[in-house]
Protein backbone atom coordinates (compact mmCIF):
# COMPACT_ATOMS: atom_id res chain seq x y z
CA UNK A 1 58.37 6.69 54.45
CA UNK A 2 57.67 7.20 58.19
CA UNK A 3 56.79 11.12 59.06
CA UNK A 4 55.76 11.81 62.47
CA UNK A 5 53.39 14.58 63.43
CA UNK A 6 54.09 16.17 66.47
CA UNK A 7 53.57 19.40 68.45
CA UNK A 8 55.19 21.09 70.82
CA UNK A 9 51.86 21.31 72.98
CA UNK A 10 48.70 20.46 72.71
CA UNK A 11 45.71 21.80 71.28
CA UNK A 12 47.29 22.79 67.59
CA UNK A 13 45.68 20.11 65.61
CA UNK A 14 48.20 17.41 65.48
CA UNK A 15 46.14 14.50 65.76
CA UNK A 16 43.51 16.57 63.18
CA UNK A 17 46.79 16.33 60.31
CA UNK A 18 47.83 12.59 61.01
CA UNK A 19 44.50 11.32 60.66
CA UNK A 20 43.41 13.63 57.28
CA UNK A 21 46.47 12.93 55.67
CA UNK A 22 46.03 8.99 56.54
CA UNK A 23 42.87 8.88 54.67
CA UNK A 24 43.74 11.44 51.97
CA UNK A 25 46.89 9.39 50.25
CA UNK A 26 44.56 6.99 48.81
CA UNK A 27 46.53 4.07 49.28
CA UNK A 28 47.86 1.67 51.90
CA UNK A 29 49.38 3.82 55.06
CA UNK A 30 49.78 2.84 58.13
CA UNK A 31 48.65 5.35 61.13
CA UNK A 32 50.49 4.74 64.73
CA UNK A 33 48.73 6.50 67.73
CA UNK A 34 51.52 7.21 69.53
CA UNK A 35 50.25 9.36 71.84
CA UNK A 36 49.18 6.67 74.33
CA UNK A 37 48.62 8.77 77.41
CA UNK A 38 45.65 10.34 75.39
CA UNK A 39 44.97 8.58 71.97
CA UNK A 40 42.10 10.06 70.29
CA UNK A 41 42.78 9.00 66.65
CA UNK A 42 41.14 6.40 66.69
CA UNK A 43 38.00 8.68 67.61
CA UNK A 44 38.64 10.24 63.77
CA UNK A 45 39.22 7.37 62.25
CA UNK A 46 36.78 5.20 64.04
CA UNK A 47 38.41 1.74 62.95
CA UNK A 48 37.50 -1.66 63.04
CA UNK A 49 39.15 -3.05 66.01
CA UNK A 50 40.88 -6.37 65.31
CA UNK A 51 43.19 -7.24 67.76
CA UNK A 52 43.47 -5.78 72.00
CA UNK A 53 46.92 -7.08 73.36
CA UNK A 54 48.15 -6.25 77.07
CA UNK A 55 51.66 -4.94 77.51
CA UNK A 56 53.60 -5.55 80.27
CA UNK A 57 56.68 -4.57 81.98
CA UNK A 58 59.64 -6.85 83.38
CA UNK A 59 60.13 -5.61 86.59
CA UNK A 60 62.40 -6.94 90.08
CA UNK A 61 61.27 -9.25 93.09
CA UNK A 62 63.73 -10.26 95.29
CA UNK A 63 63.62 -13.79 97.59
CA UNK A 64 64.75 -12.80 100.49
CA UNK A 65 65.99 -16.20 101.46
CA UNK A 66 69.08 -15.19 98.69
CA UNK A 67 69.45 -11.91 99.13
CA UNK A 68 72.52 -11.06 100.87
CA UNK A 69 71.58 -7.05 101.19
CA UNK A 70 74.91 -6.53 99.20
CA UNK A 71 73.24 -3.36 97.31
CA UNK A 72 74.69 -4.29 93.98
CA UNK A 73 71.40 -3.95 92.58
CA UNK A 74 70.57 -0.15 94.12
CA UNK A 75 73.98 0.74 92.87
CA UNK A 76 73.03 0.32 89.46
CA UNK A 77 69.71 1.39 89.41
CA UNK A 78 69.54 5.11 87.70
CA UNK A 79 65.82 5.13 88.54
CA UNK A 80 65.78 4.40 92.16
CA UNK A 81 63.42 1.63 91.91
CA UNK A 82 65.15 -0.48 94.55
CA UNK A 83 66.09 0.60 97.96
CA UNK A 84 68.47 -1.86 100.45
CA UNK A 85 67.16 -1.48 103.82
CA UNK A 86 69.05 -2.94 107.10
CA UNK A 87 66.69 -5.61 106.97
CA UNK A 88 65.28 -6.08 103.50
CA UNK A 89 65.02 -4.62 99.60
CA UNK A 90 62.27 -2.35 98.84
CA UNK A 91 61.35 -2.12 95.09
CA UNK A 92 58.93 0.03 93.21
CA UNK A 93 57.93 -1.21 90.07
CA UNK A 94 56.21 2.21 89.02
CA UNK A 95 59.94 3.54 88.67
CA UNK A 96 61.74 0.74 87.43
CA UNK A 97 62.28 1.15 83.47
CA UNK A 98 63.19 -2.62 83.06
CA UNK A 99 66.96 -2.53 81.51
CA UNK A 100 67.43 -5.50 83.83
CA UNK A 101 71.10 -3.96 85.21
CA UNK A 102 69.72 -5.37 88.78
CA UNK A 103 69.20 -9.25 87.47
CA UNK A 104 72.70 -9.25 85.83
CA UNK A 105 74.41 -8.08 88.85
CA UNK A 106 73.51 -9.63 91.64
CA UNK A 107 75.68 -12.48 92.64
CA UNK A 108 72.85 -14.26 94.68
CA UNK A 109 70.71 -14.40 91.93
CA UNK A 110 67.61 -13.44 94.25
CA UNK A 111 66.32 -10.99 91.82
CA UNK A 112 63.51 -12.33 90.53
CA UNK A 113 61.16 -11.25 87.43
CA UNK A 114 57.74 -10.64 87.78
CA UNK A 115 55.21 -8.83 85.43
CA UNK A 116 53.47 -5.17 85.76
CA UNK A 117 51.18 -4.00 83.13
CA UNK A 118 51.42 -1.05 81.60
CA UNK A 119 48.77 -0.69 79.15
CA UNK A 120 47.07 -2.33 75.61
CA UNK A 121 47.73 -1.91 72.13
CA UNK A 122 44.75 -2.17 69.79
CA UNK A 123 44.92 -2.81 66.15
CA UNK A 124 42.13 -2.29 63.52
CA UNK A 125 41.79 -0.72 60.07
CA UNK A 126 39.33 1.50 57.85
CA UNK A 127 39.65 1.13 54.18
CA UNK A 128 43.29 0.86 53.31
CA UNK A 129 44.50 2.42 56.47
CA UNK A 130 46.68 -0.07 58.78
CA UNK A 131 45.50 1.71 62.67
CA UNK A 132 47.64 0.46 65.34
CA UNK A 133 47.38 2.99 68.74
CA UNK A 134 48.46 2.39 72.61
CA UNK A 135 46.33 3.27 75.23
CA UNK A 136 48.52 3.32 78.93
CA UNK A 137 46.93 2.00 82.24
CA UNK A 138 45.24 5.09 84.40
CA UNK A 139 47.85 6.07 86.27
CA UNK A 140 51.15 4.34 84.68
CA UNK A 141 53.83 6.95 83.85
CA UNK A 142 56.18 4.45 81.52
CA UNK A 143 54.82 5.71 77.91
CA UNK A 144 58.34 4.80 76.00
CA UNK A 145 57.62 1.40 76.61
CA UNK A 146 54.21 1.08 75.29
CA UNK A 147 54.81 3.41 72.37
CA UNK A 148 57.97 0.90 71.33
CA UNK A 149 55.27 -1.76 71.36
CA UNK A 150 53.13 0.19 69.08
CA UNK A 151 56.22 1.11 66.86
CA UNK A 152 56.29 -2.70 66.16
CA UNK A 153 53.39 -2.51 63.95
CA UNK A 154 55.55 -0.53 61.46
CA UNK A 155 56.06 -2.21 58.35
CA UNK A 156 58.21 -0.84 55.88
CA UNK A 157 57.27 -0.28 51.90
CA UNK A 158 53.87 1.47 52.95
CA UNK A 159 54.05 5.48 54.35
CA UNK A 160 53.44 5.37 58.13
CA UNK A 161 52.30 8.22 59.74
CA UNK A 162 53.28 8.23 64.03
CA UNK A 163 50.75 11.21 65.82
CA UNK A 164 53.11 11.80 68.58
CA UNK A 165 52.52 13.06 71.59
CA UNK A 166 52.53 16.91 72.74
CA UNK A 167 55.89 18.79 73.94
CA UNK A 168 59.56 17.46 73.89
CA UNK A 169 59.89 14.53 76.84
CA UNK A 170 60.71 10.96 76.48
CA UNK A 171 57.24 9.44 75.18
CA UNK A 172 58.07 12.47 71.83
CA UNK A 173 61.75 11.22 71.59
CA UNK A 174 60.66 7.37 71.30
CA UNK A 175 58.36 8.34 68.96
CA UNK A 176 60.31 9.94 66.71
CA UNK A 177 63.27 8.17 66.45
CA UNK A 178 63.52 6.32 63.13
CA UNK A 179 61.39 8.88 61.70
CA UNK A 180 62.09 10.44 58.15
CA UNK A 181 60.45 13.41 58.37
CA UNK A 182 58.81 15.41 61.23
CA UNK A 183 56.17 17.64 60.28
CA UNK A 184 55.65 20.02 63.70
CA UNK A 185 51.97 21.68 63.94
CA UNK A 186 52.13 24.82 65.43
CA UNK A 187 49.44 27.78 65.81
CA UNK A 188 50.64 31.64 65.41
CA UNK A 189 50.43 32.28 69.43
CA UNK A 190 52.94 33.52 72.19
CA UNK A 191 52.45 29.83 73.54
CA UNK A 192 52.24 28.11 69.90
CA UNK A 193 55.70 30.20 69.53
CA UNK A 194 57.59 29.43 72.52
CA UNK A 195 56.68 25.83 72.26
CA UNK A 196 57.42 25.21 68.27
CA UNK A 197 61.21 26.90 69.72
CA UNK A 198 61.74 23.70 72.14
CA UNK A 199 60.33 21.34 69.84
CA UNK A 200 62.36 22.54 66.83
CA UNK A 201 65.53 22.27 69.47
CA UNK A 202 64.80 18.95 69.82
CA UNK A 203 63.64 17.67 66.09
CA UNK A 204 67.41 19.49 65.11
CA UNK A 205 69.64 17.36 68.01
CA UNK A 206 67.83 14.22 66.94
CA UNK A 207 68.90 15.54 62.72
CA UNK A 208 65.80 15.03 61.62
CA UNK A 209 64.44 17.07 58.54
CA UNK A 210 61.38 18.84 59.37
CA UNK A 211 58.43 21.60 58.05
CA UNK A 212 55.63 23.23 59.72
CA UNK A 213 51.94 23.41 59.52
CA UNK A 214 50.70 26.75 61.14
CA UNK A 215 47.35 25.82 61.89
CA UNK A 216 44.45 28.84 62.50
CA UNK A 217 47.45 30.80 60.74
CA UNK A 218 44.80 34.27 60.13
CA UNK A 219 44.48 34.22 63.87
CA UNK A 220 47.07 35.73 66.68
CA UNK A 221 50.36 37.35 65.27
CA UNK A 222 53.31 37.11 62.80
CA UNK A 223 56.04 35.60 65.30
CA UNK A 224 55.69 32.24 64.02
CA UNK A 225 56.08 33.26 60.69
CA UNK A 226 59.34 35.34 61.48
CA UNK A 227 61.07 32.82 63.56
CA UNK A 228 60.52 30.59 60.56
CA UNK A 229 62.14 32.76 58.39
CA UNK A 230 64.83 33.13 61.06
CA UNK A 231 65.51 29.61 60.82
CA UNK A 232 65.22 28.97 57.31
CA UNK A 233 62.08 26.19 58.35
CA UNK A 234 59.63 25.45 55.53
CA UNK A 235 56.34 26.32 55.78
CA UNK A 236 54.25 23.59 54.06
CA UNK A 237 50.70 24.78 54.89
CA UNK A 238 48.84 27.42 56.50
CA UNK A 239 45.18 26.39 57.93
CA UNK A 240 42.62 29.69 58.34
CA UNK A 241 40.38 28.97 60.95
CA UNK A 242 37.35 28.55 59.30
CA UNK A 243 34.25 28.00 62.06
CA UNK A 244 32.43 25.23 59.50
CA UNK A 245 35.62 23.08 60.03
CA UNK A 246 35.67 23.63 63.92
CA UNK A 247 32.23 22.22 63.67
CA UNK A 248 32.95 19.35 61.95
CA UNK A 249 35.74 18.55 64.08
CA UNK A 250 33.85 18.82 66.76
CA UNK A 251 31.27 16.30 65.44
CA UNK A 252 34.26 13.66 65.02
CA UNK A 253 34.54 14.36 61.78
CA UNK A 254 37.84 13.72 58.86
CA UNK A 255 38.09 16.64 57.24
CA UNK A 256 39.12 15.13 54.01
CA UNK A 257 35.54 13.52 53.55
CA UNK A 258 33.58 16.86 54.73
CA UNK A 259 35.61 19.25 52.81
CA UNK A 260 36.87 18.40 49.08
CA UNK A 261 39.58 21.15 49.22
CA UNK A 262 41.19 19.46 52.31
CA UNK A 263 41.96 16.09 50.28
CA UNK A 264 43.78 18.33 48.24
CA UNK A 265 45.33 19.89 50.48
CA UNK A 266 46.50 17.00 52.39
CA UNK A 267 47.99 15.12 48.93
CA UNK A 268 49.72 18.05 48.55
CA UNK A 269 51.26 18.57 51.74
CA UNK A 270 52.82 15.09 51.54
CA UNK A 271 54.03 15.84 47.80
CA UNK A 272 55.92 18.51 49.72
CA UNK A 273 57.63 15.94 52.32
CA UNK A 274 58.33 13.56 49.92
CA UNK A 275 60.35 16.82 48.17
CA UNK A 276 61.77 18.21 51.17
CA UNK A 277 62.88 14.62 52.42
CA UNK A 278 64.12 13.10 48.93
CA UNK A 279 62.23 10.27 49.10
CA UNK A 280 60.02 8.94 46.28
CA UNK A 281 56.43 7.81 46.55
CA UNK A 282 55.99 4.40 46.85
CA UNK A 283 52.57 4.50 44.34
């Protein structure tokens, strides 16, 4: 059972879900970091650290004592990560997204491969959570490739639970494809609203079943609520804001070992995807 926890921005709580409902099943899960441009589960978790691994990126060179400045290889780039000059080839590895289209067509063969990195994936575990989160270099934008790398620590017969990243681009795409259930945190705000719209949009083209949490639900207004209604989604939980659990947060804390009710509340909440998703738990 993989379910994802995403958002469609940040600030809802997302990462405050997948890691309390990690701890809370009780047996062996798996929890993925996916959200590698800013991974702060593991700052919830706090995990032994086992293994650091550097990721890298095939990208072009070209040997200009081959190339023939045909442009084959600009022709098929989608990403504009080559450029044929009168003279020479410019490339620009920050742009390439290495499907290797430019080393299959050139007839010269004087695209070469060379290496960029792109980032690390760390892997640890507390207890009888499996923690396996990428972290992206300072200034790389290529997060589908690293959070494919940390989708690789997936193994199936355990539940997995994927903290995606905020909003509806590529990095929330990778990370939810394969998925069998998202479970979107939201918060009842015009933002929170507007938001949940686009990221229900895109959980719905991908055909994914899904459920909300409405997190700090006694706060704001009732236009979450009604566009759920609307759109016949299922509300799984609703989270008062309650200032002793703000605290806690703030201190680092999981919930689920401050607060008794939240174990509860988490077990139940993934009774209720198991339900909604027809799948039957593995324990």
């Amino acid at each position: 059972m993989i379910v994802s926890v995403a958002s469609g921005k940040g600030g809802t709580g997302k990462t405050t879900i997948a890691t309390n409902l990690a701890v809370a099943l009780d047996q062996p899960v798996q929890l993925l970091d996916c959200d590698v441009e800013e991974p702060n589960a593991h700052l919830f978790l706090k995990p032994v650290m086992e293994q650091s691994t550097e990721v890298y990126l095939e990208v072009p060179e070209i040997d200009p004592k081959l190339c023939t400045l045909c442009g084959k290889c600009q022709d098929i780039c989608q990403f504009n990560a080559l450029a044929v000059l009168p003279a020479m080839v410019l490339t620009f590895p920050e742009l390439c997204h290495s499907c290797g289209g430019c080393f299959l067509v050139c007839p010269e063969g004087a695209v070469k491969s060379q290496q960029r990195l792109i980032g690390l994936v760390e892997t640890g575990s507390r207890g009888q959570v499996r923690f396996a989160g990428g972290r992206l270099r300072v200034g790389e934008a290529m997060a589908p490739p690293l959070i494919r790398r940390v989708k690789e620590n997936i193994r199936r017969g355990n539940p997995t639970i994927l903290d995606a990243p905020p909003g509806t681009s590529c990095p929330v795409v990778t990370t939810l494809w394969g998925s069998d259930f998202v479970l979107l945190v939201t918060e009842p705000t015009p933002f929170g609203l507007s938001d949940l719209e686009l990221a229900v949009g895109a959980v719905r083209e991908m055909g994914l079943p899904l459920g909300l949490v409405i997190n700090r639900a006694d706060l704001g207004d009732r236009r979450v609520h009604d566009y759920a209604a609307q759109e016949r989604l299922p509300i799984l939980l609703e989270i008062p804001f309650d200032r002793q659990v703000a605290t806690a947060y703030a201190r680092g804390e999981l919930l689920v070992e401050t607060f008794p009710a939240w174990q509860q509340m988490m077990k139940q909440l993934y009774k209720q995807i198991l339900t909604i998703s027809g799948k039957s738990d593995p324990k």
